[in-house]
Protein backbone atom coordinates (compact mmCIF):
# COMPACT_ATOMS: atom_id res chain seq x y z
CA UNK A 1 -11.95 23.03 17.14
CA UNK A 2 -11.07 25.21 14.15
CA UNK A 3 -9.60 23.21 10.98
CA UNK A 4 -6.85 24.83 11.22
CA UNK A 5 -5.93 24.00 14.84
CA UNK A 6 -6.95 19.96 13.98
CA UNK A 7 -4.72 20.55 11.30
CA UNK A 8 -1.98 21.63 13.26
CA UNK A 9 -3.00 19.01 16.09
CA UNK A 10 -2.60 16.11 13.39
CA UNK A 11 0.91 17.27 12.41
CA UNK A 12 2.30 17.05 15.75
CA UNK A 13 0.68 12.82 16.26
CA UNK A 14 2.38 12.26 12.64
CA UNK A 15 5.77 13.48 13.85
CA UNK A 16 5.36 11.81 16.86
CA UNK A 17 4.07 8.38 15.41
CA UNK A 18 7.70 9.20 12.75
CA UNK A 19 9.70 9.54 15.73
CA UNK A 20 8.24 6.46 17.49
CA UNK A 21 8.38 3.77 15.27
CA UNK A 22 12.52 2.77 14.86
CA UNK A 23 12.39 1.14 11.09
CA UNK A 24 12.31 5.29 10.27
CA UNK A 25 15.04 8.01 9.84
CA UNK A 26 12.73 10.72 11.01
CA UNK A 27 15.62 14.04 11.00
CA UNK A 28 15.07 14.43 7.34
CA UNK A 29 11.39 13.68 7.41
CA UNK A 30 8.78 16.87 7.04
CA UNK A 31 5.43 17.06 7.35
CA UNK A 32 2.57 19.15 6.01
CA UNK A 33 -1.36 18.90 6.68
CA UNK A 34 -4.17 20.65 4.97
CA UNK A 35 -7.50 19.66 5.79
CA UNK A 36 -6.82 16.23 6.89
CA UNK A 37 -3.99 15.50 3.95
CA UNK A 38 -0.83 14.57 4.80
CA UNK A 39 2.36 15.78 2.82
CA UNK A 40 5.31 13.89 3.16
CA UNK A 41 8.15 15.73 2.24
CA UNK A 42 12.61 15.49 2.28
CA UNK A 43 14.96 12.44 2.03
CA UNK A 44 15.00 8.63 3.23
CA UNK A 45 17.83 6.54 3.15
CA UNK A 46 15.68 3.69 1.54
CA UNK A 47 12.75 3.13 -0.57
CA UNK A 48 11.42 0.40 2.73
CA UNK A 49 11.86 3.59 4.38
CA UNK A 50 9.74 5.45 2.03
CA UNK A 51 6.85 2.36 2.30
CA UNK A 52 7.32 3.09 6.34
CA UNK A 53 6.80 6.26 7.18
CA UNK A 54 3.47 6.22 4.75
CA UNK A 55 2.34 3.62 6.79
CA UNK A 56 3.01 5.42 9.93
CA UNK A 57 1.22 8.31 9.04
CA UNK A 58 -1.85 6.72 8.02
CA UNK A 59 -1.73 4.89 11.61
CA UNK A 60 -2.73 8.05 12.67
CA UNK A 61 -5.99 8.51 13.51
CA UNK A 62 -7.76 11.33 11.70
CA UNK A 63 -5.57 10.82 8.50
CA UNK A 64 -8.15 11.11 5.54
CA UNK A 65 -5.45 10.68 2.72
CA UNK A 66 -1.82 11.16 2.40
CA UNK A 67 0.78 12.67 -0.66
CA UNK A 68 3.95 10.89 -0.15
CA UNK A 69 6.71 13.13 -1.69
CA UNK A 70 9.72 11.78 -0.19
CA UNK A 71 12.89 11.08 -2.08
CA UNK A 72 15.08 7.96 -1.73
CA UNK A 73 18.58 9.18 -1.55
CA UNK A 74 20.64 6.06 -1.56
CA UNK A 75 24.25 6.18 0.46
CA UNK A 76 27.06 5.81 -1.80
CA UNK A 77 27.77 2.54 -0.39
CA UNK A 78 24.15 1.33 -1.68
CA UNK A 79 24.45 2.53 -5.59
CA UNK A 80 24.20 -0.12 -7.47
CA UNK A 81 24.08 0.20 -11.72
CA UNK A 82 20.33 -1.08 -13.20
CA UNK A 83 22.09 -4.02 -14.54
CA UNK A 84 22.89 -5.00 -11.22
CA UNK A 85 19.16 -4.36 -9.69
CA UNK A 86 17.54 -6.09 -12.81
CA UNK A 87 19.40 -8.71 -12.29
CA UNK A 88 19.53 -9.35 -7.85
CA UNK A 89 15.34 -8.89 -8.84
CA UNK A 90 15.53 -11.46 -11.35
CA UNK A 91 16.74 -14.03 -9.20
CA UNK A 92 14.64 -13.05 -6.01
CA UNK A 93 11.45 -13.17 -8.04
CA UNK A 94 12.79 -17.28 -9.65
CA UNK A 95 13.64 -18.27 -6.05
CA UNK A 96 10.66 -17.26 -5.00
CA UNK A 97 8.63 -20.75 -4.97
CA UNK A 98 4.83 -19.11 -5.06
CA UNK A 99 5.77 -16.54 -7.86
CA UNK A 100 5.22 -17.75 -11.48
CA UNK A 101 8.57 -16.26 -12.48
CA UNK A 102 8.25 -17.07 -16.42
CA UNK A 103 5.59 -14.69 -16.40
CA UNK A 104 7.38 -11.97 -14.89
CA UNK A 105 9.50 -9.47 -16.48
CA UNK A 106 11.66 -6.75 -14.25
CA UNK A 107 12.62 -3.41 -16.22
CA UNK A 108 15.44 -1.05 -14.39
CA UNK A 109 15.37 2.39 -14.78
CA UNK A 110 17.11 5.05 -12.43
CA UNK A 111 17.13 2.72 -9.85
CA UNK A 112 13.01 2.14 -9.97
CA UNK A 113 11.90 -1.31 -10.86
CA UNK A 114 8.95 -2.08 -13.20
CA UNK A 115 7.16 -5.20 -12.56
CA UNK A 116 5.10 -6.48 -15.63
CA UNK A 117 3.49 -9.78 -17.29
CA UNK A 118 0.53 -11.68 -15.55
CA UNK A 119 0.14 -13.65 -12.31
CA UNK A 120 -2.70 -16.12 -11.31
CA UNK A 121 -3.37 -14.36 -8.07
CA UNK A 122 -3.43 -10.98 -6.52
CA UNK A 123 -1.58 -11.85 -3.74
CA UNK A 124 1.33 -12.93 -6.16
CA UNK A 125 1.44 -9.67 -7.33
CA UNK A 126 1.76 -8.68 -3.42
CA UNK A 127 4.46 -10.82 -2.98
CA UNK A 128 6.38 -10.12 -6.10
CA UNK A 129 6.71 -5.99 -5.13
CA UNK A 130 7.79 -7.66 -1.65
CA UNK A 131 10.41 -9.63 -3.11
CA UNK A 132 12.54 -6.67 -4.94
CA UNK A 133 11.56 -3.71 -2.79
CA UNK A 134 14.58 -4.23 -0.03
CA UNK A 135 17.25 -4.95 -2.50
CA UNK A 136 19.87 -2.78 -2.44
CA UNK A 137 19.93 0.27 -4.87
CA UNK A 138 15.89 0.37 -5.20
CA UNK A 139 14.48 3.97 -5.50
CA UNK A 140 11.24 2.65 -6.20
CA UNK A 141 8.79 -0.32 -7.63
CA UNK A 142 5.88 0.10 -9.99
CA UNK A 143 3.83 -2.98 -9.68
CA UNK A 144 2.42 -3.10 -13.28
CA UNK A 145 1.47 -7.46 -12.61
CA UNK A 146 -1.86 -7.95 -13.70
CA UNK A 147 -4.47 -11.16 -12.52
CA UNK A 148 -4.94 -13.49 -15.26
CA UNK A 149 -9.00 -13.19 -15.25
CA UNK A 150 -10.48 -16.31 -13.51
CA UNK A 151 -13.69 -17.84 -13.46
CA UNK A 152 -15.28 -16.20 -10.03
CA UNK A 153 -16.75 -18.27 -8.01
CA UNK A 154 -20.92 -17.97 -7.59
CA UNK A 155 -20.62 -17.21 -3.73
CA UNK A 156 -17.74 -14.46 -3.82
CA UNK A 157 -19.84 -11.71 -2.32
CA UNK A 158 -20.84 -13.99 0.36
CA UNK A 159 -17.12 -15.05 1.26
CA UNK A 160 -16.16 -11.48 1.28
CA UNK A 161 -18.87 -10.22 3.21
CA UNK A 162 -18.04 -13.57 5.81
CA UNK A 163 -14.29 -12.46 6.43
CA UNK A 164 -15.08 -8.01 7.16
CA UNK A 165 -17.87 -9.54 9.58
CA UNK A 166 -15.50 -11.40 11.29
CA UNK A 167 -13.28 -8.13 10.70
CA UNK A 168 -15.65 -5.21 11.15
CA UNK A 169 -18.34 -6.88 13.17
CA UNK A 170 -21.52 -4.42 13.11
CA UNK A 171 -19.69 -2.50 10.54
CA UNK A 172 -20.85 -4.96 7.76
CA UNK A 173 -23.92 -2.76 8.20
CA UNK A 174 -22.47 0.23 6.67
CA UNK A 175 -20.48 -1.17 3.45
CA UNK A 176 -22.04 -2.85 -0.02
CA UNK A 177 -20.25 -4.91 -1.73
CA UNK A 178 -21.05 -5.41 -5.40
CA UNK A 179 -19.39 -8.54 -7.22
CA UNK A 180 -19.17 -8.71 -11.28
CA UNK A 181 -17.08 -11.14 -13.14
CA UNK A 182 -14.71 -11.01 -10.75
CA UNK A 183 -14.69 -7.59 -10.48
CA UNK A 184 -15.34 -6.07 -6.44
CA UNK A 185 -16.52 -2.58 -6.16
CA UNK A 186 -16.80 -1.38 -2.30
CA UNK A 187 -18.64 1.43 -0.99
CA UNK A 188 -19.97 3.19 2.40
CA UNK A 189 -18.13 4.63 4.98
CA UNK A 190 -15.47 3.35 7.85
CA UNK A 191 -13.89 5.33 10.56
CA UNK A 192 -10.21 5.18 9.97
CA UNK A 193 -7.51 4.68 7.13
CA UNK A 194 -6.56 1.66 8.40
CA UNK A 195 -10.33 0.11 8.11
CA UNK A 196 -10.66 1.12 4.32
CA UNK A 197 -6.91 -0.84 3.70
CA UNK A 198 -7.94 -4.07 5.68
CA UNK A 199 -11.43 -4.03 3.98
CA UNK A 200 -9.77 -3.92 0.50
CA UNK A 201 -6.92 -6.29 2.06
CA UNK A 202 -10.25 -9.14 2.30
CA UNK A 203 -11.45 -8.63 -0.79
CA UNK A 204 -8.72 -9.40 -2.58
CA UNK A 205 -8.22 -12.13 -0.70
CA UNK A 206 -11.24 -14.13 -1.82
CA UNK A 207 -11.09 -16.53 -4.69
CA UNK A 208 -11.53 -15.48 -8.50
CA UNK A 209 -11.07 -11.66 -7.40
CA UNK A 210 -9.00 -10.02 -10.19
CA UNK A 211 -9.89 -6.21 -9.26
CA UNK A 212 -10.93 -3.87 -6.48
CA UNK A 213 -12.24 -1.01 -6.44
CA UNK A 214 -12.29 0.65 -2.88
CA UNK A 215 -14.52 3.66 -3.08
CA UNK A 216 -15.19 3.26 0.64
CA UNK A 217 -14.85 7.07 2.42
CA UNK A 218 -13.17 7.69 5.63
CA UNK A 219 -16.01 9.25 8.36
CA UNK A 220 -13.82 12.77 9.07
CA UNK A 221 -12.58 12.75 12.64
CA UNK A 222 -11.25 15.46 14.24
CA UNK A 223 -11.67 15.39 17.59
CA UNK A 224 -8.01 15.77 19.25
């Protein structure tokens, strides 16, 4: 099969995978593949919206990467001023009882919220972008939380490499993980999209982990 025709192929299971899953306004949704790439292109009515249909496209198999270009056009029922954003985050983030909220700050700008200051974990940091991405009036979030740098623990590696076996199974085989000061670099290959995020998804997981670096490659897959 020519690239070009895989190419084409791909488009058609991205629309398709758009159209199937019902969280996603689809109608104003285009799509554009070049050599495995997707390009998401047009309007959403929400920035969850935005988060979805990146997620549906790299469901796809044979997805090797993916250029999400699509613009959050709120309805005029939705605008809200960045006073009123800065503050609805504010007070998700403090009621949140596993976020450190005196170490938080939320900046407003055009409707895109800037998360900054230090948390202990990376999940926090996870949960914080969770917190303020549905309110109402959100274009966007730039997660800008950084891990307070923690003693790692001796046996890191070993805990990482313990959760993709039970993950990956045989897989293990094909991925090295190096471990320094807390610091997780991951290379080799895995077959799909989804593999490389779940792999990074355990490593960050594991105790002292501050950083990742996922440098794992996606085996090319075009067989339609």
């Amino acid at each position: 099969m020519t690239m070009k025709k895989a190419d084409k192929n791909l488009r058609t299971h991205v629309l398709d995978e758009l159209d199937w899953d019902p969280s996603i306004e689809a109608d104003n949704i285009g799509v554009a593949v070049s050599e495995g790439v997707v390009t998401l292109s047009g309007e959403v009515p929400s920035y969850p919206q935005k988060r979805a249909a990146e997620r549906a496209a790299l469901r796809v198999e044979g997805v090797e990467g993916i250029a999400n270009d699509l613009k959050v056009r709120l309805p005029d029922d939705h605008e809200h001023t960045d006073t009123d954003i800065a503050k609805a985050a504010h007070r998700a983030i403090e009621w949140h009882s596993q976020l450190p909220s005196e170490k938080i700050t939320v900046k407003v700008e055009e409707g895109w919220i800037t998360l900054q200051g230090t948390v202990n974990w990376y999940y926090q940091a996870a949960r914080a972008e969770e917190a303020v991405r549905h309110l109402l009036g959100v274009r966007g979030v730039r997660n800008e939380l950084v891990v307070e740098k923690k003693r790692a623990l001796e046996d890191t590696r070993q805990q990482i490499r313990r959760a993709l076996e039970r993950q990956v199974g045989r897989d293990i085989e094909r991925l090295r993980i190096h471990v320094d000061d807390g610091v997780v670099t991951l290379k080799g290959t895995v077959d799909a999209w989804a593999d490389r995020e779940n792999i990074e998804r355990a490593a960050w997981a594991a105790p002292g982990v501050r950083e990742v670096h996922n440098n794992l490659n996606v085996e090319a897959n075009h067989a339609y």
